[in-house]
Protein backbone atom coordinates (compact mmCIF):
# COMPACT_ATOMS: atom_id res chain seq x y z
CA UNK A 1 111.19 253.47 149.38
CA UNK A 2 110.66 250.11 149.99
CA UNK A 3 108.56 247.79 152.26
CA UNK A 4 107.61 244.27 153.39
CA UNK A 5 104.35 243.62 151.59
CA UNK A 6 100.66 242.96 153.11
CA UNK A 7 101.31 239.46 154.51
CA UNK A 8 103.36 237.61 157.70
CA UNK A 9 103.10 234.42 160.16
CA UNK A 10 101.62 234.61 163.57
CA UNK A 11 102.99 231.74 165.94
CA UNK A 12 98.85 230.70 166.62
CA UNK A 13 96.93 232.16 163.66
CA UNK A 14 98.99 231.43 160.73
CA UNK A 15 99.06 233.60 157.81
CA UNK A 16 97.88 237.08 158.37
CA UNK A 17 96.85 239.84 155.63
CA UNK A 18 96.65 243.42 156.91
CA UNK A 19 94.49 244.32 153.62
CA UNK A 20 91.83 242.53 155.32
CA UNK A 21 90.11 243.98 158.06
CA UNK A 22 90.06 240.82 160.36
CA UNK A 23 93.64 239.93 159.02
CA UNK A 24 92.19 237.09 157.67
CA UNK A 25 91.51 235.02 160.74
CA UNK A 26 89.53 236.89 162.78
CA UNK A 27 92.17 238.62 164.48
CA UNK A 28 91.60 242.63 164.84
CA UNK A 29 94.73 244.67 163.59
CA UNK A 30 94.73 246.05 167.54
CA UNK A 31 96.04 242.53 168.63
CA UNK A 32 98.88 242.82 167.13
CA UNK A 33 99.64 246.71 166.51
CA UNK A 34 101.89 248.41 169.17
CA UNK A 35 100.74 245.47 171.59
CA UNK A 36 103.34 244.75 174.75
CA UNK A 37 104.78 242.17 174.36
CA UNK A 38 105.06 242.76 171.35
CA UNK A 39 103.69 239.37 169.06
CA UNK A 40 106.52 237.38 167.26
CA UNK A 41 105.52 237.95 163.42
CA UNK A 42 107.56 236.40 160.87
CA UNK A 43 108.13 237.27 156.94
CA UNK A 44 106.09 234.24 154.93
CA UNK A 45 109.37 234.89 152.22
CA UNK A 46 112.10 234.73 154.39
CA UNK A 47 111.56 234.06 157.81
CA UNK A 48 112.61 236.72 159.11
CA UNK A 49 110.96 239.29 161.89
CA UNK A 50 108.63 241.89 160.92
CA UNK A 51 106.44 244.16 162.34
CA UNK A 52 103.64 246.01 161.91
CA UNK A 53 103.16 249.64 160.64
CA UNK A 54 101.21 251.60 159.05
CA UNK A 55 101.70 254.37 155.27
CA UNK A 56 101.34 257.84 155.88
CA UNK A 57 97.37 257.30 154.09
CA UNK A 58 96.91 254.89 157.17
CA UNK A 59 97.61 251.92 154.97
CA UNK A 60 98.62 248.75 156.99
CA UNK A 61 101.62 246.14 156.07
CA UNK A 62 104.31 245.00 157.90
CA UNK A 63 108.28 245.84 157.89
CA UNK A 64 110.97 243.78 158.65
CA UNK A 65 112.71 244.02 161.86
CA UNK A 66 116.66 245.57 161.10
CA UNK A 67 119.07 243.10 159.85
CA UNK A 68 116.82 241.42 157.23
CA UNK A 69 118.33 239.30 154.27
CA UNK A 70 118.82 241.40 151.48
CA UNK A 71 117.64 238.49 149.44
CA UNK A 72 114.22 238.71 150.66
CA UNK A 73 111.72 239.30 147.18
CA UNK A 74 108.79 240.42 148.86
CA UNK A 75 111.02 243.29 151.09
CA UNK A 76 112.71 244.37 147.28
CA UNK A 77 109.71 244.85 145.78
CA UNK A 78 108.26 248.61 145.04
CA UNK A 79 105.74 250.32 147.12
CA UNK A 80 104.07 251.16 143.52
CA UNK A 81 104.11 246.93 143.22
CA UNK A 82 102.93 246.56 146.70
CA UNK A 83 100.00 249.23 145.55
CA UNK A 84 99.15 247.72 142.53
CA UNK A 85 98.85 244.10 144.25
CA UNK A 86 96.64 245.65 146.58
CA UNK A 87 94.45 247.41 143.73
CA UNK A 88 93.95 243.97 141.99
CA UNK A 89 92.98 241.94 145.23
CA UNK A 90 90.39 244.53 145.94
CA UNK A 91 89.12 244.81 143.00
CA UNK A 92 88.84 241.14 142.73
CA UNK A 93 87.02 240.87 146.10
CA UNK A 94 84.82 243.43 145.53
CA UNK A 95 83.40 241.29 142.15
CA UNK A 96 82.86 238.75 144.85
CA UNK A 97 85.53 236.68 144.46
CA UNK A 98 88.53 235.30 146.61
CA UNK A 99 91.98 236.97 146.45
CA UNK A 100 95.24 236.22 148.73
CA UNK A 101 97.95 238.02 148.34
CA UNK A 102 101.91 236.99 147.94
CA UNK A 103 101.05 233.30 147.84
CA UNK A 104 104.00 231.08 146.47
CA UNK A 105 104.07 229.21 143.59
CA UNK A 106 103.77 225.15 144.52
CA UNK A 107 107.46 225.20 143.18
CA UNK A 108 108.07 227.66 146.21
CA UNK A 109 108.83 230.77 143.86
C-alpha cells in the first residue's frame, strides 16, 4: 500500500503538515477535511492534486487525486517509510526541538 506522505500546498496558507495538530499554520484539520468546496491542495513533490484522508488508526496525510505522475517520490514511498518519518519528527519534537517533514534538499532533491 502506498500513500502521499504528511505534507501539501494550500493556495493561502502555504505548506501544511497533517502530523501537526494546527497543520502548521494555524489551520484546524476541519478546514480542509471533507469541506464543500472542497480546498485546492497540491503535492509539495509534484504538483499534483491531493486530498485529504485519514489511516484506519485515524492517522491523517493526504492522497493524490487519480491520475498522479508515477514519478512522484513522496507518493512511491512505503507506508512503513511514511511511519518511520513520522516516529522521528515526533520524537524530535517531543525533546523540544523543531522537525518538518519531506523538506527538499536546496538542490531540489
Amino acid at each position: 500500500m502506498r500513500f502521499l506522505p504528511f505534507t501539501a500546498l494550500h493556495p493561502e496558507a502555504g505548506r501544511l503538515d497533517a502530523t501537526l495538530l494546527d497543520l502548521g499554520c494555524r489551520m484546524d484539520w476541519k478546514q480542509i477535511h471533507k469541506v464543500r468546496p472542497r480546498v485546492e491542495l497540491s503535492c509539495p513533490e509534484c504538483g499534483w492534486g491531493v486530498h485529504t484522508k485519514h489511516s484506519p488508526s485515524g492517522v491523517r496525510f493526504f492522497c493524490h487525486d487519480p491520475g498522479r505522475p508515477p514519478s512522484c517520490e513522496l507518493s512511491n514511498e512505503s507506508w512503513e517509510h511514511h511511519m518511520l518519518k513520522l516516529e522521528l519528527a515526533g520524537a524530535i519534537r517531543e525533546a523540544g526541538w523543531y522537525a518538518e517533514l519531506e523538506v527538499p534538499a536546496e538542490d531540489g532533491s
